[in-house]
N, C-alpha and C. Protein backbone atom coordinates (compact mmCIF):
# COMPACT_ATOMS: atom_id res chain seq x y z
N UNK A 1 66.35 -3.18 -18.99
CA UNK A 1 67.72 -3.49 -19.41
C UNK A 1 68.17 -4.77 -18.74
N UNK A 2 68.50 -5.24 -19.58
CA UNK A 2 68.95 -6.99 -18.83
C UNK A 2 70.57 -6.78 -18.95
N UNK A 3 70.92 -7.02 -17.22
CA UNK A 3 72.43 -7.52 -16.95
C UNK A 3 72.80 -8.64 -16.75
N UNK A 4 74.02 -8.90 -17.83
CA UNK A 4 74.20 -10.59 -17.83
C UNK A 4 76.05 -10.66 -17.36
N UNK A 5 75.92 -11.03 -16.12
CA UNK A 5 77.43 -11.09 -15.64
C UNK A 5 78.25 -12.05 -16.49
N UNK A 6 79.51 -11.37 -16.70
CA UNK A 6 80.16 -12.31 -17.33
C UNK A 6 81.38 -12.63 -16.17
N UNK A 7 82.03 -13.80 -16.44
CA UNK A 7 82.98 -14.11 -15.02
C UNK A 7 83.63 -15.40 -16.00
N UNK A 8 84.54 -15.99 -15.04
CA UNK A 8 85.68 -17.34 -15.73
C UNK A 8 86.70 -17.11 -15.25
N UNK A 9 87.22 -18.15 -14.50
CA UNK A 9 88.51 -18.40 -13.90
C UNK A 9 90.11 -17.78 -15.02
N UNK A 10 90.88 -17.98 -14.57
CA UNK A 10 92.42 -17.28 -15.27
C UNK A 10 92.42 -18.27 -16.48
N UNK A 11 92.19 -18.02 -17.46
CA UNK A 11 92.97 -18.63 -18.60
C UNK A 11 91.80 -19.46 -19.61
N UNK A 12 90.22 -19.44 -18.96
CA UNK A 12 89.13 -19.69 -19.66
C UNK A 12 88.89 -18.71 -20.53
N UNK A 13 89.22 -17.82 -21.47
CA UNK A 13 88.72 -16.87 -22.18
C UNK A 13 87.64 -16.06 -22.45
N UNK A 14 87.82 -15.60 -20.74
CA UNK A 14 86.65 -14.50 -20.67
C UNK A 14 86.73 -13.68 -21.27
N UNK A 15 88.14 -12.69 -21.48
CA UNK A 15 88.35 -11.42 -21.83
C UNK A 15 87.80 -11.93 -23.51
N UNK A 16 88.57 -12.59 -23.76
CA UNK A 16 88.05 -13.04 -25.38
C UNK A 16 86.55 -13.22 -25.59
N UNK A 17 85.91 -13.69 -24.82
CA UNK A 17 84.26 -13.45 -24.21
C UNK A 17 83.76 -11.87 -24.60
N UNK A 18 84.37 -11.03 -24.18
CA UNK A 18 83.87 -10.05 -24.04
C UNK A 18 83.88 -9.27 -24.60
N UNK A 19 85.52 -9.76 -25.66
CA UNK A 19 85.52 -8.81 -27.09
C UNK A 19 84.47 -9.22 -28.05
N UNK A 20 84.45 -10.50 -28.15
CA UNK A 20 83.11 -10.67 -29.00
C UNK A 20 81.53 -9.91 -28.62
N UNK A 21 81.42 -9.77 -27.12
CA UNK A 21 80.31 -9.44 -26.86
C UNK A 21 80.31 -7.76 -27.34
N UNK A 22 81.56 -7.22 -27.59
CA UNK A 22 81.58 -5.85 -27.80
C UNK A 22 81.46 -5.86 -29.46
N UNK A 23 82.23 -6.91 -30.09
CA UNK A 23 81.83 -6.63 -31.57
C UNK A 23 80.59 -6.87 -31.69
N UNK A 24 79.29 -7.59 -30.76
CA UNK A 24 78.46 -7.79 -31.28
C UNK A 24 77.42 -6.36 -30.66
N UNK A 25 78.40 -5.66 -30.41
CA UNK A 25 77.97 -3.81 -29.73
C UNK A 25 76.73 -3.80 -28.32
N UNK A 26 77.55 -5.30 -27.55
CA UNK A 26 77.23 -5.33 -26.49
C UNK A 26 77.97 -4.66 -25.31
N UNK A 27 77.29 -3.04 -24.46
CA UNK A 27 78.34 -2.38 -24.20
C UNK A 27 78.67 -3.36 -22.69
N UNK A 28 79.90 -3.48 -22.40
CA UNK A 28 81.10 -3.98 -21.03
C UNK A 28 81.21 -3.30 -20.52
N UNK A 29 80.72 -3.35 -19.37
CA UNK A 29 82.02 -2.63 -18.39
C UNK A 29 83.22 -4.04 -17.76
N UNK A 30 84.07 -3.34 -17.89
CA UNK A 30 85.40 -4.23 -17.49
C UNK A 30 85.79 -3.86 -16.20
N UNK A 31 86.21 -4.70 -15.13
CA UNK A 31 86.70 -4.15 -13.53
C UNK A 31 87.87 -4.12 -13.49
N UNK A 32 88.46 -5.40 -14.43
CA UNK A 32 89.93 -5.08 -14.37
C UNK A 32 90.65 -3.88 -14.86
N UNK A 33 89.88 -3.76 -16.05
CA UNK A 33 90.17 -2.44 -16.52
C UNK A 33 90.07 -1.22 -15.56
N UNK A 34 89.07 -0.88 -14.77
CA UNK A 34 88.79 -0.12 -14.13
C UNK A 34 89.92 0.16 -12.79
N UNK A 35 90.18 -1.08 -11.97
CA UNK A 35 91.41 -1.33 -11.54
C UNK A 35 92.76 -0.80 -12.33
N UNK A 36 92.68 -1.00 -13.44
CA UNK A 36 94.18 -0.84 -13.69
C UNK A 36 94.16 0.90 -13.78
N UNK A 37 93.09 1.34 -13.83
CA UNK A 37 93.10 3.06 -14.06
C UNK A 37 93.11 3.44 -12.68
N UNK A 38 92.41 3.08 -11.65
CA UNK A 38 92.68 3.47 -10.40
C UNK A 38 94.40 3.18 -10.33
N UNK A 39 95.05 2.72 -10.58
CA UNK A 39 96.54 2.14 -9.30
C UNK A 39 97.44 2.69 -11.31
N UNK A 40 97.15 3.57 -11.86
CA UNK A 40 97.99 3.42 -12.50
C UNK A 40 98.41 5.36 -12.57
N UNK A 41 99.15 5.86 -13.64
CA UNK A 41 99.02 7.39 -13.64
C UNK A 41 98.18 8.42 -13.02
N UNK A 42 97.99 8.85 -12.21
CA UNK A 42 96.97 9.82 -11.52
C UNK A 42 95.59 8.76 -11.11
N UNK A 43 95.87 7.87 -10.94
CA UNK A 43 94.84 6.99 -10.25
C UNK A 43 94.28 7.34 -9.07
N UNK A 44 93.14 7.17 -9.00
CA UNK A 44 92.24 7.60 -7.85
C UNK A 44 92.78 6.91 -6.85
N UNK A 45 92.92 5.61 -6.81
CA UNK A 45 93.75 4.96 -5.56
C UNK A 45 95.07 4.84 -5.06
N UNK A 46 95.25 5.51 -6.00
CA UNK A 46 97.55 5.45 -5.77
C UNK A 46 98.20 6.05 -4.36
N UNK A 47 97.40 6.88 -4.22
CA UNK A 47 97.76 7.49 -2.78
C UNK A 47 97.31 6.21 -1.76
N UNK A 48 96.37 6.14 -1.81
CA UNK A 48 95.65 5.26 -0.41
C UNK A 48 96.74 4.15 -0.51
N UNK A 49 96.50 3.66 -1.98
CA UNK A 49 97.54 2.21 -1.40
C UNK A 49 99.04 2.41 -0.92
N UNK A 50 99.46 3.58 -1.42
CA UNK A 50 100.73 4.15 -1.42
C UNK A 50 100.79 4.29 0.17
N UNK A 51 100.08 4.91 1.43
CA UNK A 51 99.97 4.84 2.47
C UNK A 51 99.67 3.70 3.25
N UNK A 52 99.23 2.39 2.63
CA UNK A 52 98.96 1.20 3.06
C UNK A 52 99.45 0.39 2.57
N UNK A 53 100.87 0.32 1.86
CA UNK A 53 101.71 -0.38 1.00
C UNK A 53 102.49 0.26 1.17
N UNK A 54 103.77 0.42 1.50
CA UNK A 54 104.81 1.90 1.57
C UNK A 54 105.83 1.05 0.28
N UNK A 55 106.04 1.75 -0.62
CA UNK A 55 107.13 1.56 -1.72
C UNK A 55 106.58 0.58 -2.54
N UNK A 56 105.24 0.58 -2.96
CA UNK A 56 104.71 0.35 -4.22
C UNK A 56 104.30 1.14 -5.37
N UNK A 57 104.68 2.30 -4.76
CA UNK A 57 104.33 3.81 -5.86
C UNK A 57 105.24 3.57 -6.37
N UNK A 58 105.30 3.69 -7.84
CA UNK A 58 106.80 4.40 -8.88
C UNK A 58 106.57 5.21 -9.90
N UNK A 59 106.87 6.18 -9.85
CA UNK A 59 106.49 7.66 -10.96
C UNK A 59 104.96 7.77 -11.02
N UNK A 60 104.44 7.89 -9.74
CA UNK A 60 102.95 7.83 -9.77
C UNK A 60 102.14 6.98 -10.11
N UNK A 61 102.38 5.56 -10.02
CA UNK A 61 101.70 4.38 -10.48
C UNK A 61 101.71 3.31 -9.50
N UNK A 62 101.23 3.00 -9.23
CA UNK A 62 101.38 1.59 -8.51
C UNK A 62 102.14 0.59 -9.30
N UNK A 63 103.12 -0.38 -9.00
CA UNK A 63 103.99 -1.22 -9.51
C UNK A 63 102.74 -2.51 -8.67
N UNK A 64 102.36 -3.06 -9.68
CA UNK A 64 101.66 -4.12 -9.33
C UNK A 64 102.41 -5.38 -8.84
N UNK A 65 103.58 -5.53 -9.90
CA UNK A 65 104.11 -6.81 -9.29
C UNK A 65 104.59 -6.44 -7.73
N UNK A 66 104.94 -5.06 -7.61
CA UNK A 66 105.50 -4.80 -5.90
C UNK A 66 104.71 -5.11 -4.96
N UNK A 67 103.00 -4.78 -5.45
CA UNK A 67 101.59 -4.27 -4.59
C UNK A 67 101.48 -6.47 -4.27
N UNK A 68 101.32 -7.11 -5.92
CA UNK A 68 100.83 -8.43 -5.52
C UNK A 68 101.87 -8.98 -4.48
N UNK A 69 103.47 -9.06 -3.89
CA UNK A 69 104.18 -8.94 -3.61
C UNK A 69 103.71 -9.36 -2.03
N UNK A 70 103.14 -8.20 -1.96
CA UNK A 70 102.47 -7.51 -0.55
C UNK A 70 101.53 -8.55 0.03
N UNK A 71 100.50 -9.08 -1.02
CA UNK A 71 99.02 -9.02 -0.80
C UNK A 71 98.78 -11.10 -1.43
N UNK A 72 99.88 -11.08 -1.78
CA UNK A 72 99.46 -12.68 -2.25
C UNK A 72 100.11 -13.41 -0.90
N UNK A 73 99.06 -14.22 -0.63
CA UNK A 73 99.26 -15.29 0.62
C UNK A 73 98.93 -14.74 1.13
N UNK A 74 98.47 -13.35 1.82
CA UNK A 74 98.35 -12.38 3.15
C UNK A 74 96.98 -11.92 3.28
N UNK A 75 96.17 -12.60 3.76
CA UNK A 75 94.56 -12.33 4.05
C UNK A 75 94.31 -11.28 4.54
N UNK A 76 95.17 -10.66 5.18
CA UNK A 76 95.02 -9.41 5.78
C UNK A 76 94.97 -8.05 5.12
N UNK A 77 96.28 -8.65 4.29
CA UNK A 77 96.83 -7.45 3.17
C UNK A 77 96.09 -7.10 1.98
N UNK A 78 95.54 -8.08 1.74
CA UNK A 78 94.43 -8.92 0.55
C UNK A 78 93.37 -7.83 1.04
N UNK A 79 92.39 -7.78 2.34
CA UNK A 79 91.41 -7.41 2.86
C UNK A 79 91.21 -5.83 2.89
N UNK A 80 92.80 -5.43 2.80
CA UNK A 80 92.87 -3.88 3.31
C UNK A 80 93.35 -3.44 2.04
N UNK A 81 93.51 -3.83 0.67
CA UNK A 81 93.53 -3.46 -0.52
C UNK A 81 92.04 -3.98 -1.60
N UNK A 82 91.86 -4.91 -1.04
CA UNK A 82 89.99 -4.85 -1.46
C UNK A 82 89.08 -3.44 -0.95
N UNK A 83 89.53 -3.08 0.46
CA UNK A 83 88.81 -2.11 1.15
C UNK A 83 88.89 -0.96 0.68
N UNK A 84 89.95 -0.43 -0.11
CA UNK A 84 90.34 0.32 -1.07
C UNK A 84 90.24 0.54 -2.26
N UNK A 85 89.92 -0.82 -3.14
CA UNK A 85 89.28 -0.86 -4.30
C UNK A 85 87.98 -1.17 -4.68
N UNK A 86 87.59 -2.06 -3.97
CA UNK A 86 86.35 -2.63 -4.34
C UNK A 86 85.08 -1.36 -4.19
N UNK A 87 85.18 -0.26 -3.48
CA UNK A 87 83.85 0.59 -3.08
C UNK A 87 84.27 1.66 -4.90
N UNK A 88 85.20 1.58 -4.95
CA UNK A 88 85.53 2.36 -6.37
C UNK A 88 84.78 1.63 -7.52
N UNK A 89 85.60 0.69 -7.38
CA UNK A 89 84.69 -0.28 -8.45
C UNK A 89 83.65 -0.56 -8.56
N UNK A 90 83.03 -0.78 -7.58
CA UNK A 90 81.57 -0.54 -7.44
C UNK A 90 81.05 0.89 -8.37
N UNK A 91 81.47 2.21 -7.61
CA UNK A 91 80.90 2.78 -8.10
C UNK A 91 80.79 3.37 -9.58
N UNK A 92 82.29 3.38 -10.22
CA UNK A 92 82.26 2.48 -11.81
C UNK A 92 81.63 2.04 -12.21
N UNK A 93 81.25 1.21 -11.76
CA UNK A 93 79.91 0.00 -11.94
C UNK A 93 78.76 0.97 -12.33
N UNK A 94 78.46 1.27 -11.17
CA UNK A 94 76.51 1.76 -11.20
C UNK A 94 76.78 2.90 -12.08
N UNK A 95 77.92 4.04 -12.52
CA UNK A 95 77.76 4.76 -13.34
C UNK A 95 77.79 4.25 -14.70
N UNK A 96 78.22 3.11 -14.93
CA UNK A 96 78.17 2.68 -16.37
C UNK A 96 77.24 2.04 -16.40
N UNK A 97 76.35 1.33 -15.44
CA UNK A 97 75.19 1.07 -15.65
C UNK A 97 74.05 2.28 -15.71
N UNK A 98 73.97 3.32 -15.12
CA UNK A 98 73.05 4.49 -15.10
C UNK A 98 73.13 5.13 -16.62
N UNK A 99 74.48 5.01 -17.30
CA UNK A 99 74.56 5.94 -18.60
C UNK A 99 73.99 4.78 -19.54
N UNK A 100 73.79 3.66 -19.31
CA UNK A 100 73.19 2.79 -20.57
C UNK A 100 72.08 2.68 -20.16
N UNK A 101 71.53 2.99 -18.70
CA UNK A 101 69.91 3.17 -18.77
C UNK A 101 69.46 3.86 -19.29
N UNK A 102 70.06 5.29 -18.99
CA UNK A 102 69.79 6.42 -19.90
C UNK A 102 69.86 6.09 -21.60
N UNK A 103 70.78 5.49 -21.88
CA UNK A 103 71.07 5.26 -23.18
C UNK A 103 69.93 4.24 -23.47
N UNK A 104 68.62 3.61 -22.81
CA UNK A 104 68.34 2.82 -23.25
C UNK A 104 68.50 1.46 -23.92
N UNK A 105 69.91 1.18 -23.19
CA UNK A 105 70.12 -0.26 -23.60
C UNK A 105 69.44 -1.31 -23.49
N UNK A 106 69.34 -2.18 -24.30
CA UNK A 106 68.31 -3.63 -23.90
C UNK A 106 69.48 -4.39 -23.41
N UNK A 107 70.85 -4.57 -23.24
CA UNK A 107 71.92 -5.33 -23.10
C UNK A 107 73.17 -4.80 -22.68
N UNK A 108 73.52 -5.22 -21.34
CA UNK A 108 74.93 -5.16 -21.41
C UNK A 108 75.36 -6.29 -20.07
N UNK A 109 76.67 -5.74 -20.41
CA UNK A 109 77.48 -7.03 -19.58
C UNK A 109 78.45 -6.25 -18.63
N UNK A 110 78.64 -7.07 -17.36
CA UNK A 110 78.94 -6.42 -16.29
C UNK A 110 80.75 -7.60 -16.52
N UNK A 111 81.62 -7.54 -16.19
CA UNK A 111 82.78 -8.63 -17.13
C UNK A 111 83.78 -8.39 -15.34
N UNK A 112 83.06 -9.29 -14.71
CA UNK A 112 83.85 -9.39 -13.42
C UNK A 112 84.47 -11.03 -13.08
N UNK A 113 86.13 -10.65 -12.76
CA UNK A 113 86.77 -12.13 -12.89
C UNK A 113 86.15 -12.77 -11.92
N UNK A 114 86.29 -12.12 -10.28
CA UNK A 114 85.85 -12.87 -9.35
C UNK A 114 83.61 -12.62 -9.24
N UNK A 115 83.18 -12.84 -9.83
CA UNK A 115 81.90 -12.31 -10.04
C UNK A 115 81.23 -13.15 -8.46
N UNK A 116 81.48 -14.36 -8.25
CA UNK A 116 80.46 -14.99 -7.53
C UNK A 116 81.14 -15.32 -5.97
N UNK A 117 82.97 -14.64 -5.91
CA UNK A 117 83.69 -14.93 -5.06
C UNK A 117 82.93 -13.76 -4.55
N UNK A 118 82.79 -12.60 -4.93
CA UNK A 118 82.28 -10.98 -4.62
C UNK A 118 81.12 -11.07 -4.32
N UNK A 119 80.10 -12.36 -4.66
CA UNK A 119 78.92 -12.09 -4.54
C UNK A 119 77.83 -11.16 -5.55
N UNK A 120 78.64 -10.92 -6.53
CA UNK A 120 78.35 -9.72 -7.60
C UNK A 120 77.03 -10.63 -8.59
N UNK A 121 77.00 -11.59 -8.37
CA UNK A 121 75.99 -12.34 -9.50
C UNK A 121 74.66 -11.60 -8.76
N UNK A 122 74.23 -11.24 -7.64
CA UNK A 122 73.36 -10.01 -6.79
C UNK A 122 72.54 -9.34 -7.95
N UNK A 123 73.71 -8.73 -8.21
CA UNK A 123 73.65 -7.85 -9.44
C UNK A 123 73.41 -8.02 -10.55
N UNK A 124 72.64 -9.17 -11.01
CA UNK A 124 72.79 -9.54 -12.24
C UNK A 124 71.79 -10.29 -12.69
N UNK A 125 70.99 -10.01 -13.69
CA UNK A 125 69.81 -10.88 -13.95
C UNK A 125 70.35 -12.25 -14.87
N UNK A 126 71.42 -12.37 -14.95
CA UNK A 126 71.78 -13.59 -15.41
C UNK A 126 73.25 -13.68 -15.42
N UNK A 127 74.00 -14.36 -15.63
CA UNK A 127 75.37 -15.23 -15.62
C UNK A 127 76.16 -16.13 -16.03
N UNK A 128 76.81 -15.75 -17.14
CA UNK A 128 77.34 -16.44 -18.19
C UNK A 128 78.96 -16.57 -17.87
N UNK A 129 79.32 -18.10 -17.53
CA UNK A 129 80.83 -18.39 -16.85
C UNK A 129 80.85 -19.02 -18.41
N UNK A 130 82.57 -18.65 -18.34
CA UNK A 130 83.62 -18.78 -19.85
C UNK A 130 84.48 -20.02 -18.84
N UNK A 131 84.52 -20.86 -19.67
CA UNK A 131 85.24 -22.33 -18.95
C UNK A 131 85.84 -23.29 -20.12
N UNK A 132 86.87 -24.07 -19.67
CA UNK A 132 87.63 -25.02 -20.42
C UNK A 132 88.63 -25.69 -19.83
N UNK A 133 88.61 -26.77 -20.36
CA UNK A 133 89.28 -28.23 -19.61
C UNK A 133 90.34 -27.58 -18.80
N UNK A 134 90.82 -28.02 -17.46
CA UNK A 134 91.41 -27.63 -16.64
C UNK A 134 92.83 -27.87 -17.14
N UNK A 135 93.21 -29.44 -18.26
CA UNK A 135 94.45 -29.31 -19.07
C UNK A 135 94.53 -27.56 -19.94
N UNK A 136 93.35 -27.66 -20.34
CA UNK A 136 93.84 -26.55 -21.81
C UNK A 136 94.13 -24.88 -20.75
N UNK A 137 93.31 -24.86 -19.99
CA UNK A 137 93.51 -24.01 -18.78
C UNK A 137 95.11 -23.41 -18.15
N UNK A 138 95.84 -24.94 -17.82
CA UNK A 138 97.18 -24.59 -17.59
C UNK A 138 97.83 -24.47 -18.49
N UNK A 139 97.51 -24.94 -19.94
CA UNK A 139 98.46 -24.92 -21.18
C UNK A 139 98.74 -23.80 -21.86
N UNK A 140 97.25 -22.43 -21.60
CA UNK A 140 97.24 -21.36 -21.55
C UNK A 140 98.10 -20.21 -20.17
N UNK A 141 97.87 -20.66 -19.29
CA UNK A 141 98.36 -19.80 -18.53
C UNK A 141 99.60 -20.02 -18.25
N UNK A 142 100.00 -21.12 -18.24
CA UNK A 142 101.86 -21.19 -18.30
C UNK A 142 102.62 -20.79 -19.19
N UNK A 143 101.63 -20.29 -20.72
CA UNK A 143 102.39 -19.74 -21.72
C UNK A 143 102.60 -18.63 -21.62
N UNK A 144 102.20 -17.76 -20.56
CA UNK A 144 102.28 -16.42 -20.33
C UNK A 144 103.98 -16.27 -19.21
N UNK A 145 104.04 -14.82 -20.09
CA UNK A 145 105.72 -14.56 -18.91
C UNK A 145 105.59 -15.02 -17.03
N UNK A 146 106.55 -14.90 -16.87
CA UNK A 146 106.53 -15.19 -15.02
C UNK A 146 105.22 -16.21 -14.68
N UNK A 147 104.54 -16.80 -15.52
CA UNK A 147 103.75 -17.69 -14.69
C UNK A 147 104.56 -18.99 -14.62
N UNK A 148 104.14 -19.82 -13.32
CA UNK A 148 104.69 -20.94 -13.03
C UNK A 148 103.31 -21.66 -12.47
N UNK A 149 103.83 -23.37 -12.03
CA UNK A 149 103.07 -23.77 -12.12
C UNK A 149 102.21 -23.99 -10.44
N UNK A 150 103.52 -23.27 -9.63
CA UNK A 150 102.97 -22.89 -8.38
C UNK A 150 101.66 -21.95 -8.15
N UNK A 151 102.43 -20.95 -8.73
CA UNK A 151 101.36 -19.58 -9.28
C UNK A 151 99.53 -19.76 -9.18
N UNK A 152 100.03 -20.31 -10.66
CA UNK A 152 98.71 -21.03 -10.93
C UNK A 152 98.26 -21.74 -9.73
N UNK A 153 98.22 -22.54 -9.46
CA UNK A 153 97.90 -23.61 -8.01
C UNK A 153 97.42 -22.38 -7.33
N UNK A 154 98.28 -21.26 -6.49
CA UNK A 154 97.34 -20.57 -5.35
C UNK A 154 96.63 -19.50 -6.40
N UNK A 155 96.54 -19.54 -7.29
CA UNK A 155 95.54 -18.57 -8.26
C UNK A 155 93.99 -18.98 -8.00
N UNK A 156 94.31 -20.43 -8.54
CA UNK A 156 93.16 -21.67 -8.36
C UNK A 156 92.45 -21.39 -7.24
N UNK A 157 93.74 -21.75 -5.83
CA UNK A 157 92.75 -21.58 -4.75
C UNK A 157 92.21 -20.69 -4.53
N UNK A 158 92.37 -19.56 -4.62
CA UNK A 158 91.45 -18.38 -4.43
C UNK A 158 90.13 -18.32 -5.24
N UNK A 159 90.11 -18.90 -5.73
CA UNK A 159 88.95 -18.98 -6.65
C UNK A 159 88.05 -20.45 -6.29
N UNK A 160 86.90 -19.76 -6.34
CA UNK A 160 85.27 -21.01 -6.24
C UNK A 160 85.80 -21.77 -7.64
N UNK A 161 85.58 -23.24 -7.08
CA UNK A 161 85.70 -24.08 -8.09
C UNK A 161 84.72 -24.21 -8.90
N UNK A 162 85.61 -24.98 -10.32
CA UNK A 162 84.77 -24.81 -11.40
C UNK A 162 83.42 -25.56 -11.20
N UNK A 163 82.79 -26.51 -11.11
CA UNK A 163 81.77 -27.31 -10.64
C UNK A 163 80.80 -26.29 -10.08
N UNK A 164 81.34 -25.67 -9.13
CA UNK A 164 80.50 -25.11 -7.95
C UNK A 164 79.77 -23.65 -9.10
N UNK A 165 80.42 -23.14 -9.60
CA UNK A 165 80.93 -22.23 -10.53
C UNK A 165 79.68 -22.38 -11.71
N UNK A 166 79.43 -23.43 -12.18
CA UNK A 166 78.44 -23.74 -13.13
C UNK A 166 77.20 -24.23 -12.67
N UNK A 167 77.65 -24.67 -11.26
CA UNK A 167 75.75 -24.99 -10.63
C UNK A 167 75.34 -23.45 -10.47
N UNK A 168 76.21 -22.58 -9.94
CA UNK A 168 75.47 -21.54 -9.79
C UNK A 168 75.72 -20.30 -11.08
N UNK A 169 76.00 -20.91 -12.37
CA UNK A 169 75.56 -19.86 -13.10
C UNK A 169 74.62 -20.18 -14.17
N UNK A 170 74.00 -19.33 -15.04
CA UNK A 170 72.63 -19.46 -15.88
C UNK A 170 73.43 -20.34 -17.36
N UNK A 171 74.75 -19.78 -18.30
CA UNK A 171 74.94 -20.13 -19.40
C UNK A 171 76.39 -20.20 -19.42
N UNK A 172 76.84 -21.47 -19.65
CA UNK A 172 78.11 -21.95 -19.86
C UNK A 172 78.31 -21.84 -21.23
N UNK A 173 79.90 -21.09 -21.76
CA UNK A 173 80.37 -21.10 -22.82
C UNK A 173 82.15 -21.66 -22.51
N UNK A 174 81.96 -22.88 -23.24
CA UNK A 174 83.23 -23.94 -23.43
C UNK A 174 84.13 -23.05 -24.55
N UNK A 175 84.83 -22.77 -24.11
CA UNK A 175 86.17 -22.40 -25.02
C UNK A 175 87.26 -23.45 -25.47
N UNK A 176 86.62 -24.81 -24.78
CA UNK A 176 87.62 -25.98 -25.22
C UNK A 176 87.91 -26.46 -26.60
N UNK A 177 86.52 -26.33 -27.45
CA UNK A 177 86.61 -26.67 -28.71
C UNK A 177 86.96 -25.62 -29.87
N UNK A 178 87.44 -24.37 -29.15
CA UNK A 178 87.77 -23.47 -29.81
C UNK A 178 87.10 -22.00 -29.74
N UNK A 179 87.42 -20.56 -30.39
CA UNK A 179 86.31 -20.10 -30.51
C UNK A 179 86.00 -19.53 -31.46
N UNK A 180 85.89 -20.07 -32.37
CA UNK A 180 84.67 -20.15 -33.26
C UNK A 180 83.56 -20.67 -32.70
N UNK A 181 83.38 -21.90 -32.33
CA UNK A 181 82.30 -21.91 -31.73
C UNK A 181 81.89 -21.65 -30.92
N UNK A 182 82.65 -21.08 -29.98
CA UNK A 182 82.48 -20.30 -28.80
C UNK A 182 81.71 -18.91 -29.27
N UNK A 183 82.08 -17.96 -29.89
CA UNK A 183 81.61 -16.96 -30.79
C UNK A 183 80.13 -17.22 -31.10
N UNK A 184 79.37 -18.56 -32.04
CA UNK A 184 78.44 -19.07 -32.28
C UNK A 184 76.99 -18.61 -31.05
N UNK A 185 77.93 -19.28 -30.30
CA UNK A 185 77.29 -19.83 -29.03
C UNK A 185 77.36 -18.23 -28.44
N UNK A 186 78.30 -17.48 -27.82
CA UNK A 186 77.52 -15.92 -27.38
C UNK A 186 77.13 -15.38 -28.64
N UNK A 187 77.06 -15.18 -29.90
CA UNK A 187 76.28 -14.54 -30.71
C UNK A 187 74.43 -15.14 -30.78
N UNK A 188 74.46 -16.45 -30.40
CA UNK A 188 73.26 -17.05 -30.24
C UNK A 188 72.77 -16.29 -29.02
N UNK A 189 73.65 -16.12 -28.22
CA UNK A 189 72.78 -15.70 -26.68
C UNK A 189 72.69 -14.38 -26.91
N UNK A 190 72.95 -13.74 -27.24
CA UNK A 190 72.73 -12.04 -27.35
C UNK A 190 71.81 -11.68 -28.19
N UNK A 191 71.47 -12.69 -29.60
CA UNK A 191 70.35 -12.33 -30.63
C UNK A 191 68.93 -12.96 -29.35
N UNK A 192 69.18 -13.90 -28.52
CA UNK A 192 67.92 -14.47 -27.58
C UNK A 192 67.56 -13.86 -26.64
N UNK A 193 68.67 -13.14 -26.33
CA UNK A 193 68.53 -12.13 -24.91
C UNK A 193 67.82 -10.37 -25.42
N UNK A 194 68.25 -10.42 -26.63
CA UNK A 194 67.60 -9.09 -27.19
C UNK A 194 66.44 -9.12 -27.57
N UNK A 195 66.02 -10.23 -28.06
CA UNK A 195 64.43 -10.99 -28.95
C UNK A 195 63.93 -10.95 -27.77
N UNK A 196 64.46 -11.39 -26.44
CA UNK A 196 63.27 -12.23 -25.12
C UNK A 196 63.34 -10.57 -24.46
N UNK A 197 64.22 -9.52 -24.38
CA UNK A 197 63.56 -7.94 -23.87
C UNK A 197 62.71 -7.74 -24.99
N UNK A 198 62.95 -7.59 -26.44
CA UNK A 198 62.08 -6.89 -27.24
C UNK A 198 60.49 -7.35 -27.27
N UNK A 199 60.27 -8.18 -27.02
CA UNK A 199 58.73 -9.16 -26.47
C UNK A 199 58.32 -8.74 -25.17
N UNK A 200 59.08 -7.88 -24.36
CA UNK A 200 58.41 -7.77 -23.14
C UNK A 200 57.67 -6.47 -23.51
């Protein structure tokens, strides 16, 4: 079974990445997703953070904007809510990878934002970063509610730059020229990645 990390900074169209990779019935696991089920209704993590965050619970959910609140700018705070999520997520992980072994998959995709900040490319027999001009980048993410252009800026910094970002991954898909051809281009890699297991 070949794992091909998918990853891309805020506003490169990973997630859009990944719906295509699912219409093309490439199964995802998603982390964010997985995150938002931990810290949300009966979430596995709502308590812990709730004890290491005091008054970010509301009707049994974590209030994220309260939690980021906490944890943006604060390396500390940052460290001791990773310590809490990240061993979950993980193990998310290896169970959705164990049920498509079983399932005999030739393909799937592991769809982690911070993939190479985590060190998670480890995990991965290949690595496909979703990227686009750093203009079209902010032109997207400032169109979204409450973002500003500060925001963005320490978003950025937390994140391995783009450069660094593409020396160390296997297949770049540009979302600059649109995606349609973006689409092209992962439907090309998934018919090559299935042809190059089915030959082994």
């Amino acid at each position: 079974m070949t794992v091909l990390g998918l990853t891309g900074s805020i506003g490169m169209g990973k997630s859009t990445a990944a719906r295509m990779m699912r219409r093309l019935n490439v199964p995802c696991h998603d982390a964010d997703a997985v995150v938002h089920r931990l810290l949300g209704p009966g979430g596995a993590a709502v308590a812990e953070v709730a004890a290491a965050f005091p008054g970010v619970v509301e009707d049994g959910r974590v209030n994220r904007q309260a939690l980021g609140a906490h944890v943006f700018g604060d390396a500390d705070a940052l460290r001791r809510l990773e310590a809490i999520l990240h061993p979950r997520v993980r193990a998310a992980e290896q169970t959705f990878l164990r049920q498509q072994a079983l399932a005999r998959r030739s393909l799937v995709v592991l769809d982690v934002p911070l993939l190479f900040e985590t060190v998670g490319e480890r995990r991965c027999d290949l690595v496909m970063l979703v990227t686009a001009p750093a203009f079209l980048q902010a032109q997207r993410v400032l169109g979204r509610a409450g973002m500003t252009r500060q925001r963005l800026d320490q978003i950025r910094a937390k994140q391995m730059a783009e450069p660094e970002k593409r020396r160390r991954t296997d297949i770049v898909v540009n979302t600059g020229l649109g995606m349609a051809p973006a689409y092209r281009t992962v439907r090309r890699l998934v018919r090559d990645l299935r042809d190059r297991r089915a030959r082994r």
